[in-house]
N, C-alpha and C. Protein backbone atom coordinates (compact mmCIF):
# COMPACT_ATOMS: atom_id res chain seq x y z
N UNK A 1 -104.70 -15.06 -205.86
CA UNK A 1 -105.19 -16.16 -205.06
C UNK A 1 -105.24 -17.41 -205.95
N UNK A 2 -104.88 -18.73 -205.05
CA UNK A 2 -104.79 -19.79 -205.94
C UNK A 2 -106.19 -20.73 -205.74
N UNK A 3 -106.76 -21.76 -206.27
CA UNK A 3 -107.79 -22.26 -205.93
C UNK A 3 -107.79 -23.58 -206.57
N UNK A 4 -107.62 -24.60 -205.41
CA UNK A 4 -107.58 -26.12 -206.19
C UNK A 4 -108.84 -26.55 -207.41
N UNK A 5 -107.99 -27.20 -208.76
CA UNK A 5 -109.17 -27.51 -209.40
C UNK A 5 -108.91 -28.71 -209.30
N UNK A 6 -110.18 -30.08 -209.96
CA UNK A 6 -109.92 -31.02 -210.08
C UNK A 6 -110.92 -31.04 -211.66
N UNK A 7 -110.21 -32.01 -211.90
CA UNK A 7 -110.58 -32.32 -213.42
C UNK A 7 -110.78 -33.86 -213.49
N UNK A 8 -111.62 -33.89 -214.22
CA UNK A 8 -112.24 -35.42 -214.46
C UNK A 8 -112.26 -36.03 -216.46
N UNK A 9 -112.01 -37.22 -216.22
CA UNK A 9 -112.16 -37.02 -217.59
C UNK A 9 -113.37 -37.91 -218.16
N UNK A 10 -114.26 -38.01 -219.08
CA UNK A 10 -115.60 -39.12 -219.51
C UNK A 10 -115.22 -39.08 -220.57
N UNK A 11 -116.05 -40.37 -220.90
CA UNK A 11 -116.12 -41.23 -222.02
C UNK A 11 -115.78 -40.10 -223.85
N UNK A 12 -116.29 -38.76 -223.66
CA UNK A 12 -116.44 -37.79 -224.82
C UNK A 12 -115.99 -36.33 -223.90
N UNK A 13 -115.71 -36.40 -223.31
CA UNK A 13 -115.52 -34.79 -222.56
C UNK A 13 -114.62 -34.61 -221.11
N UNK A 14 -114.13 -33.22 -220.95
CA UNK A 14 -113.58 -33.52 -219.39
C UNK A 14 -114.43 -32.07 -218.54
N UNK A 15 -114.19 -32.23 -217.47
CA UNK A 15 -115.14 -31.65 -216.47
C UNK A 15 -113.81 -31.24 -215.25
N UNK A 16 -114.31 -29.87 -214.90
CA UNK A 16 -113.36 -29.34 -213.82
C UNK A 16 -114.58 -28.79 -212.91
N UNK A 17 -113.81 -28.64 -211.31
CA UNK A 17 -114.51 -28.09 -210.34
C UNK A 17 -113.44 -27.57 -209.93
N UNK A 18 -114.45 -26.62 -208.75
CA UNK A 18 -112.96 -26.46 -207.67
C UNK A 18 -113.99 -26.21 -206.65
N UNK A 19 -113.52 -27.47 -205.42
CA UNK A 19 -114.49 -27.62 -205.01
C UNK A 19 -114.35 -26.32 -203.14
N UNK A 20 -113.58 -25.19 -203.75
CA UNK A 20 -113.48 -24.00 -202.34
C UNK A 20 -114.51 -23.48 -202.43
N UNK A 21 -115.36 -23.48 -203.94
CA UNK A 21 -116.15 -22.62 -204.71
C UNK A 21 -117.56 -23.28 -204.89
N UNK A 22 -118.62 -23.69 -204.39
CA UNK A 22 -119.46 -24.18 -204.22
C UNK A 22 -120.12 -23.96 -205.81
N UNK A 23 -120.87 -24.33 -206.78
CA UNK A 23 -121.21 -24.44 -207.80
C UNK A 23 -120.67 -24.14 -208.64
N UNK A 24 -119.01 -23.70 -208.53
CA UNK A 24 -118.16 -23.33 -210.08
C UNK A 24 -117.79 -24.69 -210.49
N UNK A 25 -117.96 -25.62 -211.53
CA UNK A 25 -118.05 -26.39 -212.42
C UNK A 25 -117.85 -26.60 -213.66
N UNK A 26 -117.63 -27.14 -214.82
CA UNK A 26 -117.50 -26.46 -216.19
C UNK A 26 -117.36 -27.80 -216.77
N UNK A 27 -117.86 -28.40 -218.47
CA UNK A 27 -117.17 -29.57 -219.23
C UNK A 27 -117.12 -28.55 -220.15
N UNK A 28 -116.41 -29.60 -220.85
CA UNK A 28 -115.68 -29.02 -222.32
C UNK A 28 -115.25 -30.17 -223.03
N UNK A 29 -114.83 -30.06 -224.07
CA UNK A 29 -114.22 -30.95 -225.18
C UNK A 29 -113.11 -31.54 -224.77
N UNK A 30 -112.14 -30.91 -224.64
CA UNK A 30 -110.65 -31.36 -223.98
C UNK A 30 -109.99 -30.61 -222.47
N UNK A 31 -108.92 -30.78 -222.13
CA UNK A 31 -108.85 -30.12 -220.56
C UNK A 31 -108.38 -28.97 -221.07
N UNK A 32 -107.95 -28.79 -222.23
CA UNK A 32 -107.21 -27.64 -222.46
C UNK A 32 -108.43 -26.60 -222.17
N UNK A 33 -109.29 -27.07 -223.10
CA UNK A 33 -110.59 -26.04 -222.91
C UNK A 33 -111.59 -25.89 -221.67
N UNK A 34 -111.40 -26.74 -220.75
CA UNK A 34 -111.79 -27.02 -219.21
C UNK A 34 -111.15 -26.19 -218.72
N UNK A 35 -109.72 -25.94 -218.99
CA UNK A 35 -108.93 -24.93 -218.16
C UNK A 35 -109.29 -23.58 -217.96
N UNK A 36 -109.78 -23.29 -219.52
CA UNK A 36 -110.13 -21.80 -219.75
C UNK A 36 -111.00 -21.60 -218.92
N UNK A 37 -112.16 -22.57 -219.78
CA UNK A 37 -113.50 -22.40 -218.77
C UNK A 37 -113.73 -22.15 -217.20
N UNK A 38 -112.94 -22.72 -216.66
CA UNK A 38 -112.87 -23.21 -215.21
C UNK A 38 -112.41 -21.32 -214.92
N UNK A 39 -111.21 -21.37 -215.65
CA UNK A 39 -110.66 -19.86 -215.22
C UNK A 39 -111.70 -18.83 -214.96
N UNK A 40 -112.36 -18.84 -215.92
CA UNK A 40 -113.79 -17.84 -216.12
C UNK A 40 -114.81 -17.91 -215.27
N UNK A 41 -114.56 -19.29 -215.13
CA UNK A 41 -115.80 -19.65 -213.88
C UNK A 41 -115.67 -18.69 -212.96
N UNK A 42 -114.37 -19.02 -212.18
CA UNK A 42 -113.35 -18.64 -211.35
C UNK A 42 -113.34 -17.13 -210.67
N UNK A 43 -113.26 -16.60 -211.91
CA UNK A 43 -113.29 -15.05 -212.04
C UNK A 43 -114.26 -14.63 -211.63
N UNK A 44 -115.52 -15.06 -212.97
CA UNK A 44 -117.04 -14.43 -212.33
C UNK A 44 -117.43 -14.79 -210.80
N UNK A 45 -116.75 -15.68 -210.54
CA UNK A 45 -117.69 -15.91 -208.50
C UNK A 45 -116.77 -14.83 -208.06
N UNK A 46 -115.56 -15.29 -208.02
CA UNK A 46 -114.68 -13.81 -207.43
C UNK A 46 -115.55 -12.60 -207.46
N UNK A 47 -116.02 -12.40 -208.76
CA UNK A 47 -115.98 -10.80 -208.93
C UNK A 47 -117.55 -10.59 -208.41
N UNK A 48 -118.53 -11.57 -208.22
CA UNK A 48 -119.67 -11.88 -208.13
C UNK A 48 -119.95 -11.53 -206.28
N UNK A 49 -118.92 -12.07 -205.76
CA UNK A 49 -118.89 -11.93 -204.24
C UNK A 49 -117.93 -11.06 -203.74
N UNK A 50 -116.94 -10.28 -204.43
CA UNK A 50 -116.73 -8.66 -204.63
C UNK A 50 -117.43 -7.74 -204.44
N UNK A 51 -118.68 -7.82 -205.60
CA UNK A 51 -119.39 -7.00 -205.82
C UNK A 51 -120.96 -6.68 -204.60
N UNK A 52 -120.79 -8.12 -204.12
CA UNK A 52 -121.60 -8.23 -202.84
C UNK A 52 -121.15 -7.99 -201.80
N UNK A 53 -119.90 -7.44 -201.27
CA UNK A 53 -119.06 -6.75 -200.66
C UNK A 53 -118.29 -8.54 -199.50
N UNK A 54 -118.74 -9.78 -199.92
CA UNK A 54 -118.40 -11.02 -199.41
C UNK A 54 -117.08 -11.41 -199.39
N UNK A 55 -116.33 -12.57 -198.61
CA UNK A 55 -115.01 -12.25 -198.50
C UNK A 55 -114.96 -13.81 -199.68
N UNK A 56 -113.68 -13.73 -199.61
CA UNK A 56 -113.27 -14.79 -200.64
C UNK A 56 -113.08 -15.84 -199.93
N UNK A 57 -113.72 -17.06 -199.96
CA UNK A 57 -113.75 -18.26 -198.95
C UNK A 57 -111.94 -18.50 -199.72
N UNK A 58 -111.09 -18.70 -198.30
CA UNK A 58 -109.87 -19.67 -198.37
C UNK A 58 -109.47 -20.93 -198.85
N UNK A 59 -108.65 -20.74 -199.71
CA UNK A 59 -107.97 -22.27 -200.16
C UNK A 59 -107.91 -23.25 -199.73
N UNK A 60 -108.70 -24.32 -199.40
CA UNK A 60 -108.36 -25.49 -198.42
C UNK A 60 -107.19 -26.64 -198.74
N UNK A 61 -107.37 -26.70 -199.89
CA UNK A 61 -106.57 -28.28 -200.36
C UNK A 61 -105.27 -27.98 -200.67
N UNK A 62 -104.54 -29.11 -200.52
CA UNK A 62 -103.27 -29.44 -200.61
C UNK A 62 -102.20 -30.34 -201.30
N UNK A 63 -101.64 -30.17 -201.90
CA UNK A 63 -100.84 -31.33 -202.58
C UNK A 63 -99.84 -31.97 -201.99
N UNK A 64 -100.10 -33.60 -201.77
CA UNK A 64 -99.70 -34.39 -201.03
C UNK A 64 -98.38 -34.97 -202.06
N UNK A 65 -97.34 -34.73 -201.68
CA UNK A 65 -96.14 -35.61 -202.36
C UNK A 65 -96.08 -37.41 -201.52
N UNK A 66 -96.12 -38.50 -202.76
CA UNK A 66 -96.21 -39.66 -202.14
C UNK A 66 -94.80 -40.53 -203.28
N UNK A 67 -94.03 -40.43 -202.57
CA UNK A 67 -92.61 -41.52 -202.53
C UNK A 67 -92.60 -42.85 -202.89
């Protein structure tokens, strides 16, 4: 399953969400390390609402090609 992230970047740090996933969030030093993080986030809700026998809320977002 795929799950839109968005990434932000500040003044000393960058920050990812994905906003299908209601409180998965993450900063870090660089995006490289946002990425990981985010992944992990990612995982633990998955496996978190698995384990609660809950379904996996659906992918909403989309990538818009603009010409």
């Amino acid at each position: 399953m795929k799950y839109y992230v968005a990434y932000e970047r500040g003044d000393r740090n960058w920050s990812a969400y994905a906003p299908d996933l209601p409180g998965v969030a993450v900063t870090g030093r660089d995006r490289n390390e946002c990425r990981e993080l985010i992944k992990d986030a990612i995982k633990m809700q998955l496996e978190g609402l698995r384990e609660d026998g809950l379904e996996f809320p659906e992918p909403s977002g989309e990538f818009i090609e603009v010409a």
